[in-house]
Protein backbone atom coordinates (compact mmCIF):
# COMPACT_ATOMS: atom_id res chain seq x y z
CA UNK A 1 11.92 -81.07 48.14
CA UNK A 2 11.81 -78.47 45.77
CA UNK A 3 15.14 -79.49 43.76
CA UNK A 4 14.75 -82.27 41.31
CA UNK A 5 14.66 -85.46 42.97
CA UNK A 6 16.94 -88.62 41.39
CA UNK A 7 14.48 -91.08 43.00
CA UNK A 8 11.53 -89.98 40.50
CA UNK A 9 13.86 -89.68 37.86
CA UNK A 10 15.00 -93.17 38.58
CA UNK A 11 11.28 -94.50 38.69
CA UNK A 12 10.36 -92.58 35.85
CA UNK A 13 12.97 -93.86 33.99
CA UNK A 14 11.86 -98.28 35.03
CA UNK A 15 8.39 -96.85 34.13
CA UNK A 16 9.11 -95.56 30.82
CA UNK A 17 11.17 -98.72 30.07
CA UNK A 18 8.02 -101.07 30.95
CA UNK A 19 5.80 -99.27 29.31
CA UNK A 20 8.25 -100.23 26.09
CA UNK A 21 8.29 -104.03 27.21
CA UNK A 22 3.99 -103.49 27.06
CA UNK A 23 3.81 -101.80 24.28
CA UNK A 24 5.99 -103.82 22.12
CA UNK A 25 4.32 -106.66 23.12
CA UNK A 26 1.08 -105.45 22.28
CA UNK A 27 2.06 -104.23 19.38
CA UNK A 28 3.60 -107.17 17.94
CA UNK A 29 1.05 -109.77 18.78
CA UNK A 30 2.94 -111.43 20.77
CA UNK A 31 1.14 -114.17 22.43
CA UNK A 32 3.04 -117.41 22.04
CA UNK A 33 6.73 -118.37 23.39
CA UNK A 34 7.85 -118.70 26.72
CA UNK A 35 5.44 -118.84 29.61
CA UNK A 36 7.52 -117.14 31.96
CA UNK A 37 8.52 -114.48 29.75
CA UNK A 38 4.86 -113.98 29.00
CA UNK A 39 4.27 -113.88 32.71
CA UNK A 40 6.99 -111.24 33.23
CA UNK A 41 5.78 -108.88 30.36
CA UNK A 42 2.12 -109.23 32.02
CA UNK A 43 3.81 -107.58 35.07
CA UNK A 44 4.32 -104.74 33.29
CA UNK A 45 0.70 -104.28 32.07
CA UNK A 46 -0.97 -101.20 33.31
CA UNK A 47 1.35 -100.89 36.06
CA UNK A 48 3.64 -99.34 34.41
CA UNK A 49 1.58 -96.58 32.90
CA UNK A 50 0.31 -95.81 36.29
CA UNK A 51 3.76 -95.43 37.78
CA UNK A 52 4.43 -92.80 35.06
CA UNK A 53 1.11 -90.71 35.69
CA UNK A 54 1.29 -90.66 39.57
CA UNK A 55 4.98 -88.97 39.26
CA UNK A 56 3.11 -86.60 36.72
CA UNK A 57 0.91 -85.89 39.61
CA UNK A 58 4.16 -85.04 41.78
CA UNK A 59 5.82 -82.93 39.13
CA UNK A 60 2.46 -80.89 39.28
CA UNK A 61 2.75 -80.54 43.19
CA UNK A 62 6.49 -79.51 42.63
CA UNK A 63 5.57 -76.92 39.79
CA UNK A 64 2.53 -75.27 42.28
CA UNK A 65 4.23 -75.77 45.61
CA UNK A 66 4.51 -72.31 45.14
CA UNK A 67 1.44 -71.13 44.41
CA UNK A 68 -0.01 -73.05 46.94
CA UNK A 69 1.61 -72.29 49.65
CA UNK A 70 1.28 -68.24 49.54
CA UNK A 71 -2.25 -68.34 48.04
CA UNK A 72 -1.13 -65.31 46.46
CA UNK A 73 -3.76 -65.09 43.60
CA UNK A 74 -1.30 -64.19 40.98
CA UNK A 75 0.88 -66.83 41.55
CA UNK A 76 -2.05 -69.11 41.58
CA UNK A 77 -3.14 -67.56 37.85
CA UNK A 78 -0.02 -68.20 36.64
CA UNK A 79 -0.05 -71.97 37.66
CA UNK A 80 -3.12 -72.44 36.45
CA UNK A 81 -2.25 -71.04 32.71
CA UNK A 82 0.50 -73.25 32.73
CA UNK A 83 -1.48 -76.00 33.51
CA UNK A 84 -4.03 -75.17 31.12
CA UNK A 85 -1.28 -74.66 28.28
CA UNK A 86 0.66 -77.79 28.81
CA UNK A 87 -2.37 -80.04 29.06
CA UNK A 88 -3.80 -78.50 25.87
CA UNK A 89 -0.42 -78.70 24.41
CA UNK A 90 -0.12 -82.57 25.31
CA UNK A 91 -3.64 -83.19 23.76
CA UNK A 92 -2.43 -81.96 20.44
CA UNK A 93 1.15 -83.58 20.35
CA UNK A 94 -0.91 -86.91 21.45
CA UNK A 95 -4.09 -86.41 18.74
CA UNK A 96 -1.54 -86.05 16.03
CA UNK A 97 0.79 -89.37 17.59
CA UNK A 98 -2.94 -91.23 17.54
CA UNK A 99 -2.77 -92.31 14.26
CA UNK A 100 0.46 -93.39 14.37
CA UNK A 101 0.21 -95.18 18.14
CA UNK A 102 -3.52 -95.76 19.11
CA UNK A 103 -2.78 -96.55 23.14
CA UNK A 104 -0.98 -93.71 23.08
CA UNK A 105 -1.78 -91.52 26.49
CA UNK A 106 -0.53 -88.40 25.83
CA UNK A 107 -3.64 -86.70 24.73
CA UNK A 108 -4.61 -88.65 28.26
CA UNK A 109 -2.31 -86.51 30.19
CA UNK A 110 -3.45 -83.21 28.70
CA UNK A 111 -7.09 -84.15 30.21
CA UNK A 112 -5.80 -85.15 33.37
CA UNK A 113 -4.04 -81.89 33.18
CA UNK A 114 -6.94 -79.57 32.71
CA UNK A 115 -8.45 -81.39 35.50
CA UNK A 116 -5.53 -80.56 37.81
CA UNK A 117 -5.36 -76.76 36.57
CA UNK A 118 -9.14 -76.62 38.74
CA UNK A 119 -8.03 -78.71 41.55
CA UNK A 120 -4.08 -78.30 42.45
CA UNK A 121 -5.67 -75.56 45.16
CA UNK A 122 -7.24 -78.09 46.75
CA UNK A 123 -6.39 -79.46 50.28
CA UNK A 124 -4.86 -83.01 50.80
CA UNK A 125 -8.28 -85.07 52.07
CA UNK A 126 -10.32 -83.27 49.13
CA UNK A 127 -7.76 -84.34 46.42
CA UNK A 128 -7.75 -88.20 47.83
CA UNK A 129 -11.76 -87.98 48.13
CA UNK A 130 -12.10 -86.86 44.81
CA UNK A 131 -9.42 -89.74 43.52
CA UNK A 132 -12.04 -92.19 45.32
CA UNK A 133 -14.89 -90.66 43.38
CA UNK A 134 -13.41 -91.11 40.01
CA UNK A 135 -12.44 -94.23 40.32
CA UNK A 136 -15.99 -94.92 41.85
CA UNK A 137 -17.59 -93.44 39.30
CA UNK A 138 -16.66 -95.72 36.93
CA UNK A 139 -17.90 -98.95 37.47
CA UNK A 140 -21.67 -96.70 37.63
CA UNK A 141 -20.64 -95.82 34.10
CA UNK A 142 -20.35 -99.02 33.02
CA UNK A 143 -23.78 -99.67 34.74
CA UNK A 144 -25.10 -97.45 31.48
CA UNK A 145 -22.99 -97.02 29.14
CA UNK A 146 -21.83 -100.15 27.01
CA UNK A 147 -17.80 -100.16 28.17
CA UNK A 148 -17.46 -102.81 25.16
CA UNK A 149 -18.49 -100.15 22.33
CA UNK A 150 -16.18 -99.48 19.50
CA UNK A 151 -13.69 -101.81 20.62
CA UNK A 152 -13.10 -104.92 18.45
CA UNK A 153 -11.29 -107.28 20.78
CA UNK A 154 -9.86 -109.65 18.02
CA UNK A 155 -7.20 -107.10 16.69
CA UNK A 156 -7.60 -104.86 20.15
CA UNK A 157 -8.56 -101.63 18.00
CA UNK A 158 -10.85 -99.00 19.11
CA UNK A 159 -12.84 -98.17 16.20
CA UNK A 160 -14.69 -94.53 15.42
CA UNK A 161 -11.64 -92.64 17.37
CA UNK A 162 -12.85 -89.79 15.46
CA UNK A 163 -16.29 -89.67 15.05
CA UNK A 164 -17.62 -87.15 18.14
CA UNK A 165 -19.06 -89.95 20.05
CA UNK A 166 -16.45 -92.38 19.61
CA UNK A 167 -14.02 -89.60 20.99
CA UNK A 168 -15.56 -88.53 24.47
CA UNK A 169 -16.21 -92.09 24.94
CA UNK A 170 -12.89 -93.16 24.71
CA UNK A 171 -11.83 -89.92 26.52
CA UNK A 172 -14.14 -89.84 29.13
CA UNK A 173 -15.09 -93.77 29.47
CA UNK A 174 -13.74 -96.57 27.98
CA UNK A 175 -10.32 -95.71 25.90
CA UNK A 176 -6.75 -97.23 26.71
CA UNK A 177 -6.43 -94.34 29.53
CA UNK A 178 -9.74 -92.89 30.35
CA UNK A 179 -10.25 -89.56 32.80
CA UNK A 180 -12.65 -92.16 34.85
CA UNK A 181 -10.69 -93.85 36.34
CA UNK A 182 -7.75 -93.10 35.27
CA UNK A 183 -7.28 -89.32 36.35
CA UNK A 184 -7.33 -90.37 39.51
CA UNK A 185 -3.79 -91.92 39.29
CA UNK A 186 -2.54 -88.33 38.71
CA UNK A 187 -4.82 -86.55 42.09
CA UNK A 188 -3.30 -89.22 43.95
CA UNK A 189 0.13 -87.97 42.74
CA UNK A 190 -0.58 -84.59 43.65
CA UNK A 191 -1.37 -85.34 46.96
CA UNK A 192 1.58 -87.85 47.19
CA UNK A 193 4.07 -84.84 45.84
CA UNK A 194 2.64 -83.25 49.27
CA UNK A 195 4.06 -86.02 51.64
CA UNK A 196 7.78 -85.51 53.07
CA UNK A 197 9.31 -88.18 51.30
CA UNK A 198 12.27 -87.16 53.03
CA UNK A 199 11.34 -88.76 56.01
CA UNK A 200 11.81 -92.42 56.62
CA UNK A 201 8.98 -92.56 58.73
CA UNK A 202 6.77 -91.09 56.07
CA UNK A 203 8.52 -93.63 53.45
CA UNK A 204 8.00 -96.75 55.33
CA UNK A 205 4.33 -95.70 56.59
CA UNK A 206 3.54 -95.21 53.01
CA UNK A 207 5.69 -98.52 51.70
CA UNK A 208 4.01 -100.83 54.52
CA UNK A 209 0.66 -99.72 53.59
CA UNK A 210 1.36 -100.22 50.05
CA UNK A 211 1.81 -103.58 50.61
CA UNK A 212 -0.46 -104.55 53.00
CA UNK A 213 -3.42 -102.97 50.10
CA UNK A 214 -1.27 -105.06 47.09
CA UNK A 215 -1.32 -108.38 48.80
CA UNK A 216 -4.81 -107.77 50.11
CA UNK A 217 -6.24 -106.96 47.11
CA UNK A 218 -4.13 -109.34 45.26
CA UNK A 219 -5.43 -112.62 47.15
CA UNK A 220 -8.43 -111.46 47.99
CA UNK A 221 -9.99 -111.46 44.33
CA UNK A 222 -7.85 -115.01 43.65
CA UNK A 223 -9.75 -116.47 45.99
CA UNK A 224 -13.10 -114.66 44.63
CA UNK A 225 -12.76 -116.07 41.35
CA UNK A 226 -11.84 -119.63 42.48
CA UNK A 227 -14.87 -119.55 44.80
CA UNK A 228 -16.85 -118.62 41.52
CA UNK A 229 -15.01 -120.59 39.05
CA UNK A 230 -16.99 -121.27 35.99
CA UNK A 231 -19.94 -118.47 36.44
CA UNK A 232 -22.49 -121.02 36.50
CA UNK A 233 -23.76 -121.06 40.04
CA UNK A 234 -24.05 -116.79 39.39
CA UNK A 235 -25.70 -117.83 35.80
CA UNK A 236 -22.70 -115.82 34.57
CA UNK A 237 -20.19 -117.05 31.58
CA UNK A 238 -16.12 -117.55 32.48
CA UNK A 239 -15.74 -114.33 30.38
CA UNK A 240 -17.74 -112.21 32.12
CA UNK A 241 -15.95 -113.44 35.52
CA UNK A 242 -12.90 -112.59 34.08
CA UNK A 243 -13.73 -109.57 32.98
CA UNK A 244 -15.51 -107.87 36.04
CA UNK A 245 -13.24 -109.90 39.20
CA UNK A 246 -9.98 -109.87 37.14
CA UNK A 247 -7.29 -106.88 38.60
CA UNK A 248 -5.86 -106.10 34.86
CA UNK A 249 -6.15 -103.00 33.33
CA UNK A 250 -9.57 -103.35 30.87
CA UNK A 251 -11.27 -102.78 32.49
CA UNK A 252 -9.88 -100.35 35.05
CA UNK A 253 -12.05 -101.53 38.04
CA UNK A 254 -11.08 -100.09 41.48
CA UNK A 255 -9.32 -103.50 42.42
CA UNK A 256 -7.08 -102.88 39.36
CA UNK A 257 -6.50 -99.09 40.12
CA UNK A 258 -6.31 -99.84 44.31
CA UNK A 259 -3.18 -102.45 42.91
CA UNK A 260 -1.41 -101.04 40.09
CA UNK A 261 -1.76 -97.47 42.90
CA UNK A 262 -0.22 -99.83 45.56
CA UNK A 263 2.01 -101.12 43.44
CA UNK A 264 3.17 -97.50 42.03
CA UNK A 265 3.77 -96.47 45.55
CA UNK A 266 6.14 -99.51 46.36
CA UNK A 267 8.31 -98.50 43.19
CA UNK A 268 8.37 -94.86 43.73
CA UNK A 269 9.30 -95.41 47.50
CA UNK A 270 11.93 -97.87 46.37
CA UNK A 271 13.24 -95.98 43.80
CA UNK A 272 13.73 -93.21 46.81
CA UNK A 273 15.65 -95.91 48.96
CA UNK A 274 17.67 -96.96 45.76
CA UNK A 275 18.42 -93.55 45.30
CA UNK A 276 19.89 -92.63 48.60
CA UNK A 277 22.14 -95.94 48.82
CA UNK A 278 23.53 -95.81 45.66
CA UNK A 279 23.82 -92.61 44.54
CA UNK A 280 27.59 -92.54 43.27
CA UNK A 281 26.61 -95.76 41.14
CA UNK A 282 26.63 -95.75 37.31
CA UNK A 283 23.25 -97.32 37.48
CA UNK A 284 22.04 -94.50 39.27
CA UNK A 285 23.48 -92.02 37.21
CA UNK A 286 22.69 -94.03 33.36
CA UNK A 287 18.89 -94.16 35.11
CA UNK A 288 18.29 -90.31 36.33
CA UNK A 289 19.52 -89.49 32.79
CA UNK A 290 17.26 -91.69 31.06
CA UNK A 291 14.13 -90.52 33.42
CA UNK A 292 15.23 -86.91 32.50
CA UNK A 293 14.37 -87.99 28.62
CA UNK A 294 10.94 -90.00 29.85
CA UNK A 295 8.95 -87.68 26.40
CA UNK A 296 11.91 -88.13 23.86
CA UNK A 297 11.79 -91.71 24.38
CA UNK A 298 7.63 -92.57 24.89
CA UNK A 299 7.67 -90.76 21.43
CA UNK A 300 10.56 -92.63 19.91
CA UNK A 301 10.05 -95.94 20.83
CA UNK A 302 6.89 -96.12 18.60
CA UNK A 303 8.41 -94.03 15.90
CA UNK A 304 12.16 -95.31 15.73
CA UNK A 305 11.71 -98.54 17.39
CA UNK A 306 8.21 -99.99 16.20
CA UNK A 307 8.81 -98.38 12.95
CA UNK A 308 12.14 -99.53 12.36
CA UNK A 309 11.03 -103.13 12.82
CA UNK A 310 7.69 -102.14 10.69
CA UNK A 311 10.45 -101.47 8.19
CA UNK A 312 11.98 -104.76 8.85
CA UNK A 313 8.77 -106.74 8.21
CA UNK A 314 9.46 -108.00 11.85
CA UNK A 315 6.56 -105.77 13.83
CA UNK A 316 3.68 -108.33 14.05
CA UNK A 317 2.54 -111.72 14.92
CA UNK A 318 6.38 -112.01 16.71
CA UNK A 319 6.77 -114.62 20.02
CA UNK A 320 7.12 -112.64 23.38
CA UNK A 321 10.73 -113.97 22.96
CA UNK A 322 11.35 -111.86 20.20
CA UNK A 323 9.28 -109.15 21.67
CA UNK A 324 11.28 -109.10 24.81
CA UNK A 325 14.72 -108.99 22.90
CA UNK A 326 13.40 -106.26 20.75
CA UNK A 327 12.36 -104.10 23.79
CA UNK A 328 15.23 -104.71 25.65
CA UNK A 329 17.53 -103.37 22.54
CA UNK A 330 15.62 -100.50 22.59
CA UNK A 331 15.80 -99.36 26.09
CA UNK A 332 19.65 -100.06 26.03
CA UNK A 333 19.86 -97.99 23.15
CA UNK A 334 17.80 -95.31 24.76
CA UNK A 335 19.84 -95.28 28.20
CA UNK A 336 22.84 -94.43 26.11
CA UNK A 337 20.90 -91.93 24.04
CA UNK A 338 20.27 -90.65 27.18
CA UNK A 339 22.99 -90.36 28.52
CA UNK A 340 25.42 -89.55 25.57
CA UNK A 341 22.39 -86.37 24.97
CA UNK A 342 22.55 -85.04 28.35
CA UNK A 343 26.47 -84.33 28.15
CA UNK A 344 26.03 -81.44 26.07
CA UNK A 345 22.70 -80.40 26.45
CA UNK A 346 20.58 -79.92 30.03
CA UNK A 347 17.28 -81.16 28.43
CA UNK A 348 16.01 -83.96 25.75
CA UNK A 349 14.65 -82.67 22.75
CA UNK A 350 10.91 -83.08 23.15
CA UNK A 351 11.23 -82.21 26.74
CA UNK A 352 13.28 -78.80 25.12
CA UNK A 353 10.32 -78.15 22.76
CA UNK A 354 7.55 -78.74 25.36
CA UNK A 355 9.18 -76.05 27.78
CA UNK A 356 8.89 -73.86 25.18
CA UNK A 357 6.09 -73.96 23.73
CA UNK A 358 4.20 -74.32 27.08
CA UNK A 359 6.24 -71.29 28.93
């Protein structure tokens, strides 16, 4: 599996397109219209994210197969610069795309990546113990460290970004995409990148599992909260039940990140399946293109699309009807970017500039 694979293109592709549908959403305020189109946006809500950074975690495996294989030390020096200069480089594209987008998770993903420049040596059952141990961690952090800090929930801003504190918090602890518990996503890639995905076996082993851990998961902390219900009996409020037995993603507990992981897997595999059956479709085709551009469009759909309805005076306090129509606009636009780009040239333009500067 060392040749590109249209299956992660395709489900890098749905993953960039739902993290549009979330982040146009949030963006935009929009919490009134439809109910069900509410309830369909909320699927997308940290799930999609997560999709994107466990295929990071397979690119990685891809990029140090290598290296990893041969233990030949100066193959493994050279993967390890290259991790170190692409995560560094993805911190400073995403610092300077901060002010502009404040969720954004690039400068995320260079973290995550200077993590995985120490660990992509590794064997398989130390990367998915360590994975366990971040996302364990975190709920010990919150233990001691106030996870609420800096945030103002009413307009969903984190405050003090820059001040020192305020940034290894949000790095480190309690940010839109925080290295506990979210660099775990991205080990777990690694060592999923490491599983013949080739193999049906391995697929549905890994798909029926998947499942089994959603649904579990899923139902098991419904019926928590309804045998809780109001907090009283616990002397805790309704808000504090929601917030420590809900499986969203603020706070990332381990329910959240054992679902939206499950959940991941279930895409990725199907993508896989997709990709096999219909692999002379047009769908198939418009989508590995559009996965091929995932950086070009995370950038652009905050800078063309929020900005050009900024410019419209149509970016806030907007019904999830609108919000919906508006993201769905955009990712047909970008699938023809896409598509239309990669005729005449065999990368995106960020994706261009990224190569080269990190090479």
């Amino acid at each position: 599996m060392n040749h590109r694979v249209a299956g992660f293109d395709i489900a890098r592709a749905l993953a960039i397109l739902g993290m549009v549908i979330v982040n146009f959403k949030i963006a935009m305020n929009a919490d009134t219209g439809s109910p069900l189109l509410m309830s369909f946006a909320h699927l997308f809500e940290g799930r999609a994210s997560a999709v994107f950074v466990i295929l990071a975690g397979i690119g990685i495996t891809f990029m140090t197969n290598k290296s990893r294989v041969s233990s030949d030390s100066q193959s493994i020096y050279k993967s390890r610069v290259s991790l170190i200069k692409r995560g560094l480089l993805l911190i400073f594209i995403g610092l300077l795309y901060t002010p502009i987008w404040q969720a954004d998770i690039l400068h995320f993903y260079g973290f995550y990546f200077l993590i995985a420049s120490i660990v992509f040596m590794f064997n398989n059952r130390t990367l998915l113990l360590l994975s366990a141990v971040i996302v364990l961690v975190f709920p010990v952090l919150m233990l001691f460290f106030n996870y609420g800090q800096n945030w103002n929930w009413g307009t969903f801003v984190y405050e003090n970004f820059w001040s020192i504190d305020g940034m290894v918090r949000h790095i480190l602890f309690n940010g839109f995409h925080p290295i506990f518990p979210w660099a775990a996503f991205l080990l777990f890639g690694m060592w999923l990148g490491r599983q013949d995905l080739t193999l049906q076996a391995v697929r549905k082993k890994l798909l029926l599992g998947s499942m089994v851990s959603l649904v579990l998961i899923e139902v098991a902390f419904y019926f928590i909260k309804l045998s809780i219900g109001d907090g009283s009996l616990l002397e805790m409020t309704e808000d504090e039940v929601n917030f420590l037995f809900s499986i969203s993603i603020i706070p990332p507990l381990p329910q959240y990140m054992i679902s939206a992981a499950s959940s991941a897997v279930i895409t990725i595999v199907g993508c896989l399946y997709f990709s096999d059956k219909f692999s002379e479709s047009k769908i198939h085709k418009w989508l590995c293109q559009t996965g091929k551009l995932s950086l070009t469009l995370y950038v652009a759909h905050v800078i063309l699309g929020m900005g050009m309805l900024e410019y419209l005076g149509l970016l806030v306090n907007q019904t999830i009807d609108f919000s919906l129509f508006s993201a769905l606009i955009f990712c047909v636009c970008g699938i023809i970017f896409s598509v239309i780009w990669l005729k005449y040239f065999k990368a995106g333009p960020l994706e261009w500039l990224f190569r080269k500067c990190a090479s």
